[in-house]
N, C-alpha and C. Protein backbone atom coordinates (compact mmCIF):
# COMPACT_ATOMS: atom_id res chain seq x y z
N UNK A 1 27.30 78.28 47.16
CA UNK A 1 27.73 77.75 45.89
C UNK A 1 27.64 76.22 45.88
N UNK A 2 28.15 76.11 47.15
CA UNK A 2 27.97 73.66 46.75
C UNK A 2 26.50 73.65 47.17
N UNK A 3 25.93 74.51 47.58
CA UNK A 3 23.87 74.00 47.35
C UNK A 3 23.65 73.88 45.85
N UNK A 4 24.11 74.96 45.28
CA UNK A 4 23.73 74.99 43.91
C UNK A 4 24.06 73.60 43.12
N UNK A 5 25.30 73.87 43.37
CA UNK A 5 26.26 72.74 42.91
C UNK A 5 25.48 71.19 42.98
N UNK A 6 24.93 70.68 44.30
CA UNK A 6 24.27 69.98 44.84
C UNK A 6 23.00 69.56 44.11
N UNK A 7 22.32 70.90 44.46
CA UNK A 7 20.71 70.92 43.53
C UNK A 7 20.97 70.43 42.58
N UNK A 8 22.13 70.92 41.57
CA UNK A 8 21.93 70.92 40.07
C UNK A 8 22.30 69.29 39.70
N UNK A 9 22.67 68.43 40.75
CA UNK A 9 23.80 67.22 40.33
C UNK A 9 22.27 66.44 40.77
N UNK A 10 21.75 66.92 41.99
CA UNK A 10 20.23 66.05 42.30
C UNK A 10 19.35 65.93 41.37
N UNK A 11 19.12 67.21 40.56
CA UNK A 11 17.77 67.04 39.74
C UNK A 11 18.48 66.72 38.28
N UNK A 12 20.03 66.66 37.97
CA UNK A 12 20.44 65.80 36.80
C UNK A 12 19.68 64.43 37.10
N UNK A 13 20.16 64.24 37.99
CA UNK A 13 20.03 62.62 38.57
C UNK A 13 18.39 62.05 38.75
N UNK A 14 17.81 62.76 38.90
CA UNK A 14 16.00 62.88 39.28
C UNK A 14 15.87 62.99 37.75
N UNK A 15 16.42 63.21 37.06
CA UNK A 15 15.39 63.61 35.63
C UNK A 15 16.18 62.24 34.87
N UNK A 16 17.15 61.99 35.03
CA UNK A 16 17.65 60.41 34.27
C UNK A 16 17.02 59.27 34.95
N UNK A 17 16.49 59.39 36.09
CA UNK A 17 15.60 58.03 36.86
C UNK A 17 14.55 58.17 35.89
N UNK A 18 14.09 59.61 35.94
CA UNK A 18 12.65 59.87 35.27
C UNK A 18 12.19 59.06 33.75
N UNK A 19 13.77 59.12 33.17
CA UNK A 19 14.20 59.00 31.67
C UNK A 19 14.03 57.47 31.45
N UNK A 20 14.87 57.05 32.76
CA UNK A 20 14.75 55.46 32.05
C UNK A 20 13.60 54.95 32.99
N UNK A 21 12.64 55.28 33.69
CA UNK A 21 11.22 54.61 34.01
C UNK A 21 10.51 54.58 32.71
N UNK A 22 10.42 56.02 32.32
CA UNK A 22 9.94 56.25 31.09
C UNK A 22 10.17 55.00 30.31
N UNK A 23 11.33 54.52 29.56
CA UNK A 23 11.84 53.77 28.37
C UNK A 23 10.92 52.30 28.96
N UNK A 24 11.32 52.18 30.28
CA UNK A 24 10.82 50.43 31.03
C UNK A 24 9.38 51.00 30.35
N UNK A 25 8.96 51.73 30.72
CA UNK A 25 7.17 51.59 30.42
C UNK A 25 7.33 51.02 28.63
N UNK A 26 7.51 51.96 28.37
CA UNK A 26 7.72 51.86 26.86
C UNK A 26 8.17 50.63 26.69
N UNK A 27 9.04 49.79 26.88
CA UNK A 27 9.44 48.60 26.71
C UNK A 27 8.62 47.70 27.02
N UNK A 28 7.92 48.07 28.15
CA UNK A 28 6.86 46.66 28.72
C UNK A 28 5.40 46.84 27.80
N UNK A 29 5.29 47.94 26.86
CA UNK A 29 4.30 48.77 26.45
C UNK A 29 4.34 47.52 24.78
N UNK A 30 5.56 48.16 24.21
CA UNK A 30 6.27 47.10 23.27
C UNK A 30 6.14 45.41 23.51
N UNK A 31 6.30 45.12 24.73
CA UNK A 31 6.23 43.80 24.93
C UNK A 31 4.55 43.04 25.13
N UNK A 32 3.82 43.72 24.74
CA UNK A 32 2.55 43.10 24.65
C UNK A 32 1.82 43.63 23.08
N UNK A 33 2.68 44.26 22.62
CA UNK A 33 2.06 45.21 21.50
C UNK A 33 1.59 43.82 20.35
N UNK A 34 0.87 44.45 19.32
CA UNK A 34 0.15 43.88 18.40
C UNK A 34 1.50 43.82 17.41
N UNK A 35 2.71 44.35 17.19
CA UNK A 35 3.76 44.62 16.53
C UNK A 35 5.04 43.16 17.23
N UNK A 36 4.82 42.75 18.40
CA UNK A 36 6.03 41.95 19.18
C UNK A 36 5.59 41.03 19.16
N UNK A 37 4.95 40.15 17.76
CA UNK A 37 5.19 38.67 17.67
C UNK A 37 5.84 38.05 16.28
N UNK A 38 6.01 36.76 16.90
CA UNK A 38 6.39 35.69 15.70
C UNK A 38 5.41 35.18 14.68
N UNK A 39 5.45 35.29 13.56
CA UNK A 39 4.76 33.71 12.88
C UNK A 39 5.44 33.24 12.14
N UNK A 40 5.48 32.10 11.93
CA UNK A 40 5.67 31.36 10.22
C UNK A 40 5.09 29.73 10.08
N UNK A 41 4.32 29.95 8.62
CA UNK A 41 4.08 29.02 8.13
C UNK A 41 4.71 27.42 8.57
N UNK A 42 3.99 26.89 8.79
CA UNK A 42 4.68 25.62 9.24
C UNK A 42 4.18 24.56 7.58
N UNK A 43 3.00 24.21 7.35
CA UNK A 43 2.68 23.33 5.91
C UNK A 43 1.69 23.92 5.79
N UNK A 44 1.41 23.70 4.30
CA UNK A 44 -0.02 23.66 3.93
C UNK A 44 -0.95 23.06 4.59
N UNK A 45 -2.28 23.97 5.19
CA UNK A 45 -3.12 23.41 5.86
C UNK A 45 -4.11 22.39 4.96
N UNK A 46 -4.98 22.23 5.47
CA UNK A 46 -6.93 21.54 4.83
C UNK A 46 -7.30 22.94 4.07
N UNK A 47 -7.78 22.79 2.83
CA UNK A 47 -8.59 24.06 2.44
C UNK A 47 -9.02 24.53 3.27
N UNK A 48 -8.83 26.11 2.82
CA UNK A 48 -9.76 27.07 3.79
C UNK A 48 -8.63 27.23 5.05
N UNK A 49 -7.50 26.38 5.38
CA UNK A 49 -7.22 26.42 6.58
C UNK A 49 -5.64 27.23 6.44
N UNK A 50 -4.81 27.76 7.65
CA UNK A 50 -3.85 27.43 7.51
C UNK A 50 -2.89 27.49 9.10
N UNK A 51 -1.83 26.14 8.41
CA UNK A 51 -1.45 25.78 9.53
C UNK A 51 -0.03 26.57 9.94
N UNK A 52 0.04 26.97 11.14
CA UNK A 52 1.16 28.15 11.31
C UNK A 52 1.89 27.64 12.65
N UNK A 53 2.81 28.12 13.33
CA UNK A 53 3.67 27.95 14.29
C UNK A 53 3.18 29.63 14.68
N UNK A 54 3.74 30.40 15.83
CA UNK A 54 3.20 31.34 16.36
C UNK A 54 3.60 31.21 18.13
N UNK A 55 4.34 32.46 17.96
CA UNK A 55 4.84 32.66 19.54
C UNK A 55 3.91 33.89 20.29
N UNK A 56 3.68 33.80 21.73
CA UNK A 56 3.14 34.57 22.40
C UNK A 56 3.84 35.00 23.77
N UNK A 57 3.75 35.88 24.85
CA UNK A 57 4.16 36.41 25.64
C UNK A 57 3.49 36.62 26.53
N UNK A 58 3.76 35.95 27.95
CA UNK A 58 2.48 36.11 29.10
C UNK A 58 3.36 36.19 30.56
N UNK A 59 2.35 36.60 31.38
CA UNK A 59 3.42 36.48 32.81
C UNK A 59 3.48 34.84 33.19
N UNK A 60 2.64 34.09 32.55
CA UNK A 60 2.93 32.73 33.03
C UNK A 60 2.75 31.77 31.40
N UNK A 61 2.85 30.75 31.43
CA UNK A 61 2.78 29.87 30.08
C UNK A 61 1.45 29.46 29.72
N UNK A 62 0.31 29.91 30.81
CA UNK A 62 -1.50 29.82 30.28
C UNK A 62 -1.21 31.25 29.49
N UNK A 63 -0.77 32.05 30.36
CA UNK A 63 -1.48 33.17 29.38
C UNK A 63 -0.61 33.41 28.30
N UNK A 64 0.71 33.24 28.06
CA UNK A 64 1.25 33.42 27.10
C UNK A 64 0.51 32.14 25.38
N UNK A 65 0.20 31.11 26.20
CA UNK A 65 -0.52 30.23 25.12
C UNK A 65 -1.78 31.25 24.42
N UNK A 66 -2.19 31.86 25.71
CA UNK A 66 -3.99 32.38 25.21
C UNK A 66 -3.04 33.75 23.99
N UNK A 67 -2.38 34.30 24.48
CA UNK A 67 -1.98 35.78 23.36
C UNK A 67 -1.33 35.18 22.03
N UNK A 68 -0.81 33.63 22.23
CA UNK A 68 -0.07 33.42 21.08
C UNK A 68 -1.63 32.93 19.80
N UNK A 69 -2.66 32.12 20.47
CA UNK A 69 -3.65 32.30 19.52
C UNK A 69 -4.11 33.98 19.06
N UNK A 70 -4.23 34.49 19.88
CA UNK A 70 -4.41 35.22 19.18
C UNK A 70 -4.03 36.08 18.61
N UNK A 71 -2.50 36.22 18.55
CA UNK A 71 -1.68 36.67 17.39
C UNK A 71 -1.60 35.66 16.08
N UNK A 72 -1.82 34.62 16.76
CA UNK A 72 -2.51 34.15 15.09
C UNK A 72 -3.29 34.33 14.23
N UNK A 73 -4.64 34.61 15.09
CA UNK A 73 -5.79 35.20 14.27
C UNK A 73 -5.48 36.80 13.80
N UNK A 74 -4.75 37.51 14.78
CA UNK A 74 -4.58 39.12 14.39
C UNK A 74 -3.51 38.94 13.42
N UNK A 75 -2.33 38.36 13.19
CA UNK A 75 -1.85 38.02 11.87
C UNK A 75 -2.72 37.60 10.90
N UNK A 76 -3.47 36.57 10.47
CA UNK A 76 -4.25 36.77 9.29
C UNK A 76 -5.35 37.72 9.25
N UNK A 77 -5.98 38.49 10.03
CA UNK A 77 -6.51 39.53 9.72
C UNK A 77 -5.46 40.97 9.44
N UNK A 78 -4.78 41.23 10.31
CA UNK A 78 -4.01 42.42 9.51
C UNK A 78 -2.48 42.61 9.04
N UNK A 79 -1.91 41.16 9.42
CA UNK A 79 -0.22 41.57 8.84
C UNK A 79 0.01 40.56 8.09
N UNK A 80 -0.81 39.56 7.58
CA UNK A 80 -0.77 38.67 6.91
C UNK A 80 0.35 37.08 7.33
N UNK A 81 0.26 36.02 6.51
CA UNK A 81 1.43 34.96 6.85
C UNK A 81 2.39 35.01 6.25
N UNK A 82 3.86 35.00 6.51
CA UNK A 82 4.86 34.63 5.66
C UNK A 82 4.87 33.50 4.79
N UNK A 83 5.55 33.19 3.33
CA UNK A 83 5.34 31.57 3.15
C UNK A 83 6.78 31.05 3.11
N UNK A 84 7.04 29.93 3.05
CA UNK A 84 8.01 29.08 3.10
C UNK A 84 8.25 28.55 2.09
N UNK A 85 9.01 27.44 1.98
CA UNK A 85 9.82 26.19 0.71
C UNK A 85 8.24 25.62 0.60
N UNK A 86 6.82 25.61 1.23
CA UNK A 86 5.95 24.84 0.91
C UNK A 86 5.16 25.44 0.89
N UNK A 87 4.63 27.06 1.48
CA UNK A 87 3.24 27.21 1.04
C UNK A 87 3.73 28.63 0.68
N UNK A 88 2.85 29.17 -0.03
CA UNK A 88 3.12 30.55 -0.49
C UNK A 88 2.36 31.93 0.58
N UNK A 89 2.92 33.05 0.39
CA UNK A 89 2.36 34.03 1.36
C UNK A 89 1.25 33.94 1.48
N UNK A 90 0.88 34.17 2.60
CA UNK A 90 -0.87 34.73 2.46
C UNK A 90 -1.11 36.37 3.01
N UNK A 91 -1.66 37.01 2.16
CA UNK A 91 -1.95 38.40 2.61
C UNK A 91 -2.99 38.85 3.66
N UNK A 92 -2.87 39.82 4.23
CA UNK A 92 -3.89 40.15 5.44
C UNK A 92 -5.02 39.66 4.60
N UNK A 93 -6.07 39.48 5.58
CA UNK A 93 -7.56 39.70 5.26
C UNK A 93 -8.22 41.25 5.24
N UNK A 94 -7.60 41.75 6.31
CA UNK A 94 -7.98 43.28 6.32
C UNK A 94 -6.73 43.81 5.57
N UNK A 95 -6.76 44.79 4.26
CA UNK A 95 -5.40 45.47 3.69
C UNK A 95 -5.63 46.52 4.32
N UNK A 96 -6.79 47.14 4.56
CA UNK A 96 -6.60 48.66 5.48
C UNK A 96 -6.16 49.03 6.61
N UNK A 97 -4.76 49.60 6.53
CA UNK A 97 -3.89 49.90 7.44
C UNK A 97 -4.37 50.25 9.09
N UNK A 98 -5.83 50.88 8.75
CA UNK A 98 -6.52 51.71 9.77
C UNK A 98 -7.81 51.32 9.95
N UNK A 99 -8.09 49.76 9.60
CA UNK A 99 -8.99 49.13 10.46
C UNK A 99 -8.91 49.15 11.42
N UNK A 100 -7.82 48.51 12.18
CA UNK A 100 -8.17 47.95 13.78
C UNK A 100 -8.79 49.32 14.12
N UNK A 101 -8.00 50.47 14.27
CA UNK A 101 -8.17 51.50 15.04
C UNK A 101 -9.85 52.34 14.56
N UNK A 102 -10.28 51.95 13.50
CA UNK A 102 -11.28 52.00 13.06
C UNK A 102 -12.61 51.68 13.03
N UNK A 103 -12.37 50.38 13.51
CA UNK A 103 -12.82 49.54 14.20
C UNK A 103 -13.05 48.84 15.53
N UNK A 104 -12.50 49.70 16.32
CA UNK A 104 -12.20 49.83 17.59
C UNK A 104 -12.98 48.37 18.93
N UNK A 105 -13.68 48.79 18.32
CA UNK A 105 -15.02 48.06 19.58
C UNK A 105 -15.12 47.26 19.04
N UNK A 106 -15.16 47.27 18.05
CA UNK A 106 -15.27 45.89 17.12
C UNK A 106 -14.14 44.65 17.87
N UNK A 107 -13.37 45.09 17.17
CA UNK A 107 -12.01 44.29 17.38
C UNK A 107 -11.98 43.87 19.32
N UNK A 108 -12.16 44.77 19.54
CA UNK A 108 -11.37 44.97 21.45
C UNK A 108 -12.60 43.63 22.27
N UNK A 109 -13.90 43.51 21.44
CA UNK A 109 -15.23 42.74 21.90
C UNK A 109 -14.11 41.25 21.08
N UNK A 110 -13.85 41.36 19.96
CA UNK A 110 -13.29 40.16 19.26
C UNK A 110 -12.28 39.34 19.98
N UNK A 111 -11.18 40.36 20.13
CA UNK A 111 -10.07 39.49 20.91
C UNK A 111 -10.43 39.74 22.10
N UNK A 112 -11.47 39.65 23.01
CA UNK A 112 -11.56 39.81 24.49
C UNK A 112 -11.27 38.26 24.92
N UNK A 113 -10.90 38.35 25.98
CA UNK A 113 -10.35 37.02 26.70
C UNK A 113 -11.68 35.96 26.88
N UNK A 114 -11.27 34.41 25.84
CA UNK A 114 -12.83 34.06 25.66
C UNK A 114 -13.33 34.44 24.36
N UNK A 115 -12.83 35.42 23.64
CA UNK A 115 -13.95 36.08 22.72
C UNK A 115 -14.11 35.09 21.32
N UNK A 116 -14.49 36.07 20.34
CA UNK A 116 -15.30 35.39 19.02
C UNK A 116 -14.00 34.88 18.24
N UNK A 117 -12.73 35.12 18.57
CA UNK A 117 -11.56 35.11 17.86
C UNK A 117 -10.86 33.37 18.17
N UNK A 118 -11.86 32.94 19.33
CA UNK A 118 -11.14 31.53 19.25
C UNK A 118 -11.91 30.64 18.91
N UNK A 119 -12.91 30.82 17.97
CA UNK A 119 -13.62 29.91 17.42
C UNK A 119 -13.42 29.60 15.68
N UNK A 120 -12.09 30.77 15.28
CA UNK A 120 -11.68 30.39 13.99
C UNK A 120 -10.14 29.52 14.34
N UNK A 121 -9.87 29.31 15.56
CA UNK A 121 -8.64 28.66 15.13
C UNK A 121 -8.68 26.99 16.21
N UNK A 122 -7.88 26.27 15.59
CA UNK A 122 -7.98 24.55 16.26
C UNK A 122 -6.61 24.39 16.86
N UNK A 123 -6.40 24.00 18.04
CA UNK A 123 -5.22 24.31 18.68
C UNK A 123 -4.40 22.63 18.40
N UNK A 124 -3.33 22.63 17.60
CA UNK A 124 -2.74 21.70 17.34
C UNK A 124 -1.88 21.19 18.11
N UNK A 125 -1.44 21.91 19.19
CA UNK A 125 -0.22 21.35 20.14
C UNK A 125 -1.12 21.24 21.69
N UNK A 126 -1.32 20.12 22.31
CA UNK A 126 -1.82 19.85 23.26
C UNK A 126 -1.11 20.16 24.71
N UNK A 127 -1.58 20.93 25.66
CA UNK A 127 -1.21 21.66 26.56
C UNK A 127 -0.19 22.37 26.46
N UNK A 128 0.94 22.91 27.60
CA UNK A 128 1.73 23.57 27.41
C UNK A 128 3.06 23.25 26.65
N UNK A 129 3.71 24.10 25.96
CA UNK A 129 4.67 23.31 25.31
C UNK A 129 6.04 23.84 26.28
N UNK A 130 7.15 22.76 25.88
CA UNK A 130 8.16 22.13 26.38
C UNK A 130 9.38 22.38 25.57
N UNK A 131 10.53 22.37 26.32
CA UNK A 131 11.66 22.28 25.52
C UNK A 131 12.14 23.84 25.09
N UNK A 132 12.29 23.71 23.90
CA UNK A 132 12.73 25.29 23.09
C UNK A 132 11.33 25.81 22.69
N UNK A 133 10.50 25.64 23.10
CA UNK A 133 9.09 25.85 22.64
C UNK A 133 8.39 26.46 23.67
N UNK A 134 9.04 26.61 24.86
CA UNK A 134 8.77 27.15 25.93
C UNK A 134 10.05 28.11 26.78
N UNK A 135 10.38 29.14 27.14
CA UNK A 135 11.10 30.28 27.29
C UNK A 135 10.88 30.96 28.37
N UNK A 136 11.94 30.69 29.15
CA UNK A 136 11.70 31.90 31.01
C UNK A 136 12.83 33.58 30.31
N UNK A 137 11.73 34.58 30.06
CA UNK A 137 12.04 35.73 29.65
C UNK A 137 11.89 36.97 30.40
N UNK A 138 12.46 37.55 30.76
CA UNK A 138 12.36 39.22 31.68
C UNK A 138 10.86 38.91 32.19
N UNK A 139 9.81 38.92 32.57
CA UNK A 139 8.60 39.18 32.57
C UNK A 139 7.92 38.16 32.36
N UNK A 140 7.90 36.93 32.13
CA UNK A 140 7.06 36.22 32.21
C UNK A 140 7.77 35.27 31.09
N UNK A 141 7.00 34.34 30.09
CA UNK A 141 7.29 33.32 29.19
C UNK A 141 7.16 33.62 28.20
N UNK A 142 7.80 33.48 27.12
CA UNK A 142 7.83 33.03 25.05
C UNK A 142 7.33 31.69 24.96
N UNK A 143 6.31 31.35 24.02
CA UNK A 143 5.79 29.89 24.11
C UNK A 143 5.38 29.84 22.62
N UNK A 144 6.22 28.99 21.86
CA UNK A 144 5.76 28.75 20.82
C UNK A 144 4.88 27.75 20.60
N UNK A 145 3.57 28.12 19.83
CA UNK A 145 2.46 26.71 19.30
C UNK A 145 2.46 26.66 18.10
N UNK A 146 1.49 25.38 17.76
CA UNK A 146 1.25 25.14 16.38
C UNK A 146 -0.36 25.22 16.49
N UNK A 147 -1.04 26.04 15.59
CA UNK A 147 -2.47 26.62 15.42
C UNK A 147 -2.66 26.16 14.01
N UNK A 148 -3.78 25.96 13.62
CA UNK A 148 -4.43 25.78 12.30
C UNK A 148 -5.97 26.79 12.54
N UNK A 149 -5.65 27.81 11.76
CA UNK A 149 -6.56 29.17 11.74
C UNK A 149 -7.38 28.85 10.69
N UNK A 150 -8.95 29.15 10.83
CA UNK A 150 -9.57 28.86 9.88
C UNK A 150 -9.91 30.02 9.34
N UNK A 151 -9.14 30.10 8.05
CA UNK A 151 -9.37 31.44 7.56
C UNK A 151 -10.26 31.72 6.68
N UNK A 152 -10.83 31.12 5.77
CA UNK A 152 -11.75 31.37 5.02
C UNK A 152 -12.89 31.22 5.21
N UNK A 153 -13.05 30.27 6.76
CA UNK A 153 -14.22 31.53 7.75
C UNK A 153 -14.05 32.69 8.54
N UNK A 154 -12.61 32.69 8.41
CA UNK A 154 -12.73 34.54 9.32
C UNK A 154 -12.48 35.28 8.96
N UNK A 155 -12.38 35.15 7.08
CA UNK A 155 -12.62 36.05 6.21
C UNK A 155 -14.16 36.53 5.85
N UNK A 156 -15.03 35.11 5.50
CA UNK A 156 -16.48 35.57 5.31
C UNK A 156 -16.88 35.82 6.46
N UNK A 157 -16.44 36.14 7.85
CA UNK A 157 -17.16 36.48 9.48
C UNK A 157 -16.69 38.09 9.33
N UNK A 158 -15.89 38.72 8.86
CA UNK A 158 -15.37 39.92 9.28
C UNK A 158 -16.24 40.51 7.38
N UNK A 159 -16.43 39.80 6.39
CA UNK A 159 -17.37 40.25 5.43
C UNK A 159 -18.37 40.42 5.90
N UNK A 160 -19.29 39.16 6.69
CA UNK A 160 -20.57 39.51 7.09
C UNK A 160 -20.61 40.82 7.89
N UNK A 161 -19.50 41.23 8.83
CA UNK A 161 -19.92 41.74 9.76
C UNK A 161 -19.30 43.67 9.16
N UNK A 162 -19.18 43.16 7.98
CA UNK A 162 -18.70 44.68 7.47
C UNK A 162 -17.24 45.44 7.41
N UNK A 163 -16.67 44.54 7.73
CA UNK A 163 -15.69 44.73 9.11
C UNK A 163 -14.34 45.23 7.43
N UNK A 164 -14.56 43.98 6.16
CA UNK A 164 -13.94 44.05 5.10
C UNK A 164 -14.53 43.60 4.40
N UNK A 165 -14.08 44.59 3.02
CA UNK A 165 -15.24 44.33 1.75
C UNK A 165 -15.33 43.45 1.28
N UNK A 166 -15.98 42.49 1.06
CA UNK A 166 -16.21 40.98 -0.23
C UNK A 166 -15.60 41.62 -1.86
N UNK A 167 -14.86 40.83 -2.27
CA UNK A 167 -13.99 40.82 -3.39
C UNK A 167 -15.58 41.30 -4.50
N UNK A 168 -16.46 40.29 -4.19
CA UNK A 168 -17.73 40.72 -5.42
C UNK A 168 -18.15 41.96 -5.53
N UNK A 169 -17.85 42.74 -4.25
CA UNK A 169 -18.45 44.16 -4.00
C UNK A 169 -18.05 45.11 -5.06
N UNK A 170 -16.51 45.11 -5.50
CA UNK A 170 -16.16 45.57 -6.50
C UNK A 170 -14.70 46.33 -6.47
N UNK A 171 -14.92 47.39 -6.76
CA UNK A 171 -13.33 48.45 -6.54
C UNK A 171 -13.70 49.80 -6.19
């Protein structure tokens, strides 16, 4: 009877380790996701441009700089900018919910480390940032920058390339 007793208290205990490895994955899964960043509008950019603030997440403060560009650019292509007391919203470039995933290869060649995605944006804050702008977090760093995304070329780059329809095309 206390084997049983035993067994049954071991494999409670074996299946709640199991439970919360599980959740850590999931959490560290969450912590790089396309869903776990910051933006907001900082001013009105230069036509065509816009200038944003934008946090990223890395095991060190290079790489957290490199993911925070490019949650800049993946914000104006699919979740759009918030606006502020000075500039008004800006909406995705892509509205279809089920591009990225649609687009698969597309996108994964785009944001590759290096890729075509850092030639629409101008990095406004020079090296690593400092202060409250920089963050020692579970896993690595939070690093907020200031980016100026050039969007109304990486609106006509993702037209050329099919990627989203040109407004002239129609309805």
């Amino acid at each position: 009877m206390k084997r049983i007793v035993f067994f049954a208290l071991a494999s409670v205990l074996l299946l709640s380790a199991a439970a919360a490895s599980a959740q850590n994955k999931d959490r560290r899964k969450s912590f790089s996701s396309w869903e776990n960043y910051e933006i907001t509008t900082e001013k009105v950019g230069v036509d065509g441009t816009k200038f944003v603030k934008v946090w990223g997440f890395g095991k060190n403060a290079d790489a957290a700089v490199m993911a925070a560009k490019k949650n800049a650019v993946h914000a104006c292509i699919f979740r759009g900018i918030p606006g502020n007391a000075t500039a008004m919203a800006t909406p995705p470039i892509c509205s279809n919910p089920d591009a990225l995933s649609a687009n698969e290869d597309y996108f994964t060649n785009f944001f590759a480390a290096g890729g075509p995605y850092l030639s629409y944006i101008t990095m406004t804050t020079d090296g690593i940032p400092s202060g409250t702008d920089k963050r020692k977090v579970k896993g690595g760093y939070k690093v907020g920058i200031y980016v100026q995304v050039m969007y109304d070329n990486l609106k006509r780059k993702l037209e050329a390339d099919g990627i989203v329809r040109k407004l002239s095309s129609g309805f």
